[in-house]
N, C-alpha and C. Protein backbone atom coordinates (compact mmCIF):
# COMPACT_ATOMS: atom_id res chain seq x y z
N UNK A 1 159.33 91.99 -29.50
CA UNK A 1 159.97 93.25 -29.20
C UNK A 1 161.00 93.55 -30.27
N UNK A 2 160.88 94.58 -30.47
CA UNK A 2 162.14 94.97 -31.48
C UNK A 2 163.48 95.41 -31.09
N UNK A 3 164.27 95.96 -31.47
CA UNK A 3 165.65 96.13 -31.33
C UNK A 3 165.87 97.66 -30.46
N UNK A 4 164.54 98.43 -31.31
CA UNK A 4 164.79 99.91 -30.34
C UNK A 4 164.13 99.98 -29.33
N UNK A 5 162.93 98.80 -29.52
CA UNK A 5 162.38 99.03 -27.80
C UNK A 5 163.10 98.34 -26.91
N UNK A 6 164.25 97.57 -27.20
CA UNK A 6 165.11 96.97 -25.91
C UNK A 6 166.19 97.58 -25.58
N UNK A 7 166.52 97.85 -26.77
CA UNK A 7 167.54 99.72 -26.36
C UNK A 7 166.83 100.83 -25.57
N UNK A 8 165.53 100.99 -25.91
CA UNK A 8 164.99 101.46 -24.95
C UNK A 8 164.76 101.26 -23.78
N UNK A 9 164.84 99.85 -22.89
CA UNK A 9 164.63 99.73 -22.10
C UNK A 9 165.51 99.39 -21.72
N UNK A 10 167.26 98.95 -21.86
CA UNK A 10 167.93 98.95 -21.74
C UNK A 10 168.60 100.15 -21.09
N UNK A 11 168.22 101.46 -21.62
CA UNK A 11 168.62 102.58 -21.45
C UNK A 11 168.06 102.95 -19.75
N UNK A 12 166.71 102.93 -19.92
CA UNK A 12 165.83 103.10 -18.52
C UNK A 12 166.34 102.20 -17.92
N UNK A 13 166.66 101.26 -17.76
CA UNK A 13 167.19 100.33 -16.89
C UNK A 13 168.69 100.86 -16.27
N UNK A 14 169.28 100.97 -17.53
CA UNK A 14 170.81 101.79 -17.11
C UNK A 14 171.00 103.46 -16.51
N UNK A 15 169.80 103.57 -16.56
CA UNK A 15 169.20 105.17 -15.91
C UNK A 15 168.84 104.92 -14.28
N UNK A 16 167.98 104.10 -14.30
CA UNK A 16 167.58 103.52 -12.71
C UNK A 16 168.96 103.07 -11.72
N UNK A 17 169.27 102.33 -12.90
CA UNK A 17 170.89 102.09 -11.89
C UNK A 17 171.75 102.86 -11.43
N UNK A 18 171.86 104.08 -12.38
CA UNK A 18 172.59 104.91 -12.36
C UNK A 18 172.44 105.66 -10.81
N UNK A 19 170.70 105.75 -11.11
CA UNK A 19 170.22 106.87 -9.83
C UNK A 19 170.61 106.28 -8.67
N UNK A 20 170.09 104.92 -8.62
CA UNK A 20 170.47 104.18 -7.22
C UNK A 20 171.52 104.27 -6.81
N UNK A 21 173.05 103.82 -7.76
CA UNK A 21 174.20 103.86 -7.68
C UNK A 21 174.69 105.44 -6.91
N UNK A 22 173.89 106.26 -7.15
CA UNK A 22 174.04 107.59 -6.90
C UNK A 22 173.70 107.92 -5.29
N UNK A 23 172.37 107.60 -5.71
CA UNK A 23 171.88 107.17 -4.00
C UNK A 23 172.47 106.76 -3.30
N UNK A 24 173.06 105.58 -3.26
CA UNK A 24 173.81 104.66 -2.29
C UNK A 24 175.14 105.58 -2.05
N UNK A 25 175.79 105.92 -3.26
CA UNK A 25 177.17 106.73 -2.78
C UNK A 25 177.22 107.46 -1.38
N UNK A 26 176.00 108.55 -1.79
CA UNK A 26 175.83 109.54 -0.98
C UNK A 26 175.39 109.00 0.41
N UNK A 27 174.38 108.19 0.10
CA UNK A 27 174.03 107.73 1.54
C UNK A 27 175.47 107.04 2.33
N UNK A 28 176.01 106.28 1.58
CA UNK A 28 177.27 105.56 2.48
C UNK A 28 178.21 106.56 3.00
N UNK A 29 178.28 107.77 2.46
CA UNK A 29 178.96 108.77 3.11
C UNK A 29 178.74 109.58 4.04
N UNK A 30 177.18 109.72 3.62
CA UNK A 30 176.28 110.18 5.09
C UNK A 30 176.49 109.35 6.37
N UNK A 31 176.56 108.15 6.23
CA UNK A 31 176.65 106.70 7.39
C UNK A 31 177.48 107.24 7.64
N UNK A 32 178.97 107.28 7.06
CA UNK A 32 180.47 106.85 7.05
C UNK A 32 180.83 108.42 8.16
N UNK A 33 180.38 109.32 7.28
CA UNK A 33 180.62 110.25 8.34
C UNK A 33 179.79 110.44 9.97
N UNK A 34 178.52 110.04 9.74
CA UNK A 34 178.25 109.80 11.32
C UNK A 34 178.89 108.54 12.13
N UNK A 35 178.94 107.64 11.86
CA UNK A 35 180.10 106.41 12.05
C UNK A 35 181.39 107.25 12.58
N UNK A 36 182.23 108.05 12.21
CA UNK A 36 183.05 108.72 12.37
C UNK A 36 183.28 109.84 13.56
N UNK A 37 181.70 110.53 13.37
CA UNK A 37 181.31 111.05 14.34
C UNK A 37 181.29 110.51 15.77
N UNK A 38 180.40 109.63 15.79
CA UNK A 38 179.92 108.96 17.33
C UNK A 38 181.31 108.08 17.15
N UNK A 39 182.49 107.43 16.23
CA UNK A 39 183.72 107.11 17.20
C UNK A 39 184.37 107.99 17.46
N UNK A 40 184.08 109.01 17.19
CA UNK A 40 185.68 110.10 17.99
C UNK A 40 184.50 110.64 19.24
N UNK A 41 183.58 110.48 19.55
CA UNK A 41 182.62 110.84 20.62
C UNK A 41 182.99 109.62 21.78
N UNK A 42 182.68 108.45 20.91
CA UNK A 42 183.49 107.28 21.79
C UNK A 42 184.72 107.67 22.63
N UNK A 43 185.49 108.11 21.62
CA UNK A 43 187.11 107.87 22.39
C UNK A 43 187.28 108.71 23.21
N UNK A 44 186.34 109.77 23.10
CA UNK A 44 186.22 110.89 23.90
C UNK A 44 185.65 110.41 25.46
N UNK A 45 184.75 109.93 25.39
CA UNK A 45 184.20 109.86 26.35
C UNK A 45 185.04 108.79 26.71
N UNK A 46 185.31 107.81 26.50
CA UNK A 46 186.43 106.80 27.27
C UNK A 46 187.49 107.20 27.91
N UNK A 47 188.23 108.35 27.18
CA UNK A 47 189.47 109.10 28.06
C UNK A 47 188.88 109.84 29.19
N UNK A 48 187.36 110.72 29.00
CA UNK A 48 187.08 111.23 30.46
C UNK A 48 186.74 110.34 31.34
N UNK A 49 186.30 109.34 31.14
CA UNK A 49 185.55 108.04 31.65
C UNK A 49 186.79 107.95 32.74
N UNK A 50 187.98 107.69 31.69
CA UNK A 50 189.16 107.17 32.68
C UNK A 50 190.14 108.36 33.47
N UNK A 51 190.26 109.54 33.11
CA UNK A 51 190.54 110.24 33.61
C UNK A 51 189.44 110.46 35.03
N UNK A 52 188.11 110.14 34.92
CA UNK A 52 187.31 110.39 35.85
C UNK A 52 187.70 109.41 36.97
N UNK A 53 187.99 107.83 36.82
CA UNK A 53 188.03 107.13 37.75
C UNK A 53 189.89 107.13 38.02
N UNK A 54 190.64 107.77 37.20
CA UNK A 54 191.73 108.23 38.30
C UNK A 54 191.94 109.23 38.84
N UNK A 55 190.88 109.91 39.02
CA UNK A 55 190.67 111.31 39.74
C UNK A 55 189.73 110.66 41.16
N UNK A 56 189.14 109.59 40.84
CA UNK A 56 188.43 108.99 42.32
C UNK A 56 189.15 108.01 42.95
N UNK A 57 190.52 107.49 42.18
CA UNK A 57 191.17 106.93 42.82
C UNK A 57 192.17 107.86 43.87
N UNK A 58 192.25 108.71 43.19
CA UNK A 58 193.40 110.32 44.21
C UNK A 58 192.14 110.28 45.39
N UNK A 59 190.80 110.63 44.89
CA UNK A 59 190.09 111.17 46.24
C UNK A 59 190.28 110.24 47.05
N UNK A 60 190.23 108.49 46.54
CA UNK A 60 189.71 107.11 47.91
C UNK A 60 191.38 107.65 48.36
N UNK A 61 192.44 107.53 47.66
CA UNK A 61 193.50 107.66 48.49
C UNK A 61 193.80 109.28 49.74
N UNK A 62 193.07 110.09 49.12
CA UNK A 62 192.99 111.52 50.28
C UNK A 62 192.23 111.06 51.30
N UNK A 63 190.86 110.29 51.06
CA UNK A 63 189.97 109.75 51.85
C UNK A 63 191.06 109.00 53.15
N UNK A 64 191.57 108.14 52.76
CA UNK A 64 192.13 107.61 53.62
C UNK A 64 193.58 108.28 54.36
N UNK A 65 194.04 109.25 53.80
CA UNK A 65 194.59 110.31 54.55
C UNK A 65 194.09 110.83 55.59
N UNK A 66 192.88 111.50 54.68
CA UNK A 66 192.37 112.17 56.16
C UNK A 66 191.88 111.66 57.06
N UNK A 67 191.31 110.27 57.23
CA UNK A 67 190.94 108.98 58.50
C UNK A 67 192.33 109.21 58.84
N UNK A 68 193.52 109.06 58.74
CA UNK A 68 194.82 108.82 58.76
C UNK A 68 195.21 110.49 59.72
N UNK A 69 194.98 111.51 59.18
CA UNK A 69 195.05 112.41 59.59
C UNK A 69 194.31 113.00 60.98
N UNK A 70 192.97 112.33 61.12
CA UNK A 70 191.95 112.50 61.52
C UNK A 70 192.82 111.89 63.11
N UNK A 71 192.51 110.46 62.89
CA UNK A 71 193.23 109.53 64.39
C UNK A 71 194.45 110.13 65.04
N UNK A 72 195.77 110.51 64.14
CA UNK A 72 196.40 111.38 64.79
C UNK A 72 196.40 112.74 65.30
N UNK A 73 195.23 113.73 64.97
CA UNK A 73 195.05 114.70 65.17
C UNK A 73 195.97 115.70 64.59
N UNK A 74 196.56 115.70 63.70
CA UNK A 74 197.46 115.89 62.50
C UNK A 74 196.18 116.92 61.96
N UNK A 75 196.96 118.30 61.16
CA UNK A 75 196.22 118.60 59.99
C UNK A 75 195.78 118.30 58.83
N UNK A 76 194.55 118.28 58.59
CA UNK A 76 193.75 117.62 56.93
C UNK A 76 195.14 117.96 55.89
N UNK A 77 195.32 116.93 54.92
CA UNK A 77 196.10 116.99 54.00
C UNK A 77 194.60 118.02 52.50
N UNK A 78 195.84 118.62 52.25
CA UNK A 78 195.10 119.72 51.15
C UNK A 78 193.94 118.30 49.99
N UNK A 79 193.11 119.01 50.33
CA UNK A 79 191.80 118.72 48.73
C UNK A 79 192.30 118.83 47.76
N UNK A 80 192.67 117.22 46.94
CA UNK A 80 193.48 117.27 45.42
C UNK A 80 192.27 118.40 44.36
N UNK A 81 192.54 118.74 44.02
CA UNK A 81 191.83 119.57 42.81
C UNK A 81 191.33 119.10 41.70
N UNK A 82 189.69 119.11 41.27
CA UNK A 82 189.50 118.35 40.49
C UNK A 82 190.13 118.79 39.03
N UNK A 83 190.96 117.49 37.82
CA UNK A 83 191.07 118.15 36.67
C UNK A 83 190.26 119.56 35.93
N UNK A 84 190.68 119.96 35.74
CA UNK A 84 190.20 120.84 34.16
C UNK A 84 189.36 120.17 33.22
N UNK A 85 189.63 118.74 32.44
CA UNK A 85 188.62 118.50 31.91
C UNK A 85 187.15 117.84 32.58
N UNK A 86 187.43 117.55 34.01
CA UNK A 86 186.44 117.02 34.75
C UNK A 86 185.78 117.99 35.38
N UNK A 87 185.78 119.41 35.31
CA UNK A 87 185.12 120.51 35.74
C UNK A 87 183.83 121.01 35.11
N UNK A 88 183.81 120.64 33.42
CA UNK A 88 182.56 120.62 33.28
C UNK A 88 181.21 119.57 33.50
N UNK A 89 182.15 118.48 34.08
CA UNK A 89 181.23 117.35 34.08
C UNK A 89 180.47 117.41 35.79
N UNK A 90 181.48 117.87 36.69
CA UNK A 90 180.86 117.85 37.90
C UNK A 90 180.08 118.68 38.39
């Protein structure tokens, strides 16, 4: 082999890398931003998650009001209201 055909192929070689190197950028940013995506979807759904089960902890505690209410013949204590952000879910 001579000197310009390994410069030559040197070159194509440093061309291929280049592209890949290129490739990969983009793709890791493509990941990086869906990665990003589905965790703020995460955290999302974990705060309604928990806002949901202290909104069923108010109901078990009304629940037992109104048994409470019920035996004494007392009037029903008012229906807590479900949140605002739990209104589209129910």
């Amino acid at each position: 082999m001579t000197t310009d055909q390994i410069t030559a192929i040197g070159a194509i070689v440093t061309t291929l890398i280049g592209a890949v190197t290129t490739w990969q950028v983009k793709k890791v940013a493509e990941l990086q931003a869906r990665v990003d995506k589905v965790e703020g979807e995460l955290a999302e759904s974990k705060g309604l998650f928990r806002e949901a089960v202290k909104f069923i902890r108010i109901l078990m505690a009304h629940i037992a009001e109104l048994t409470h209410a019920h035996r004494l013949g007392t009037p029903a204590p008012q229906t807590p209201e479900i949140p605002e952000r739990l209104r589209e879910e129910v």
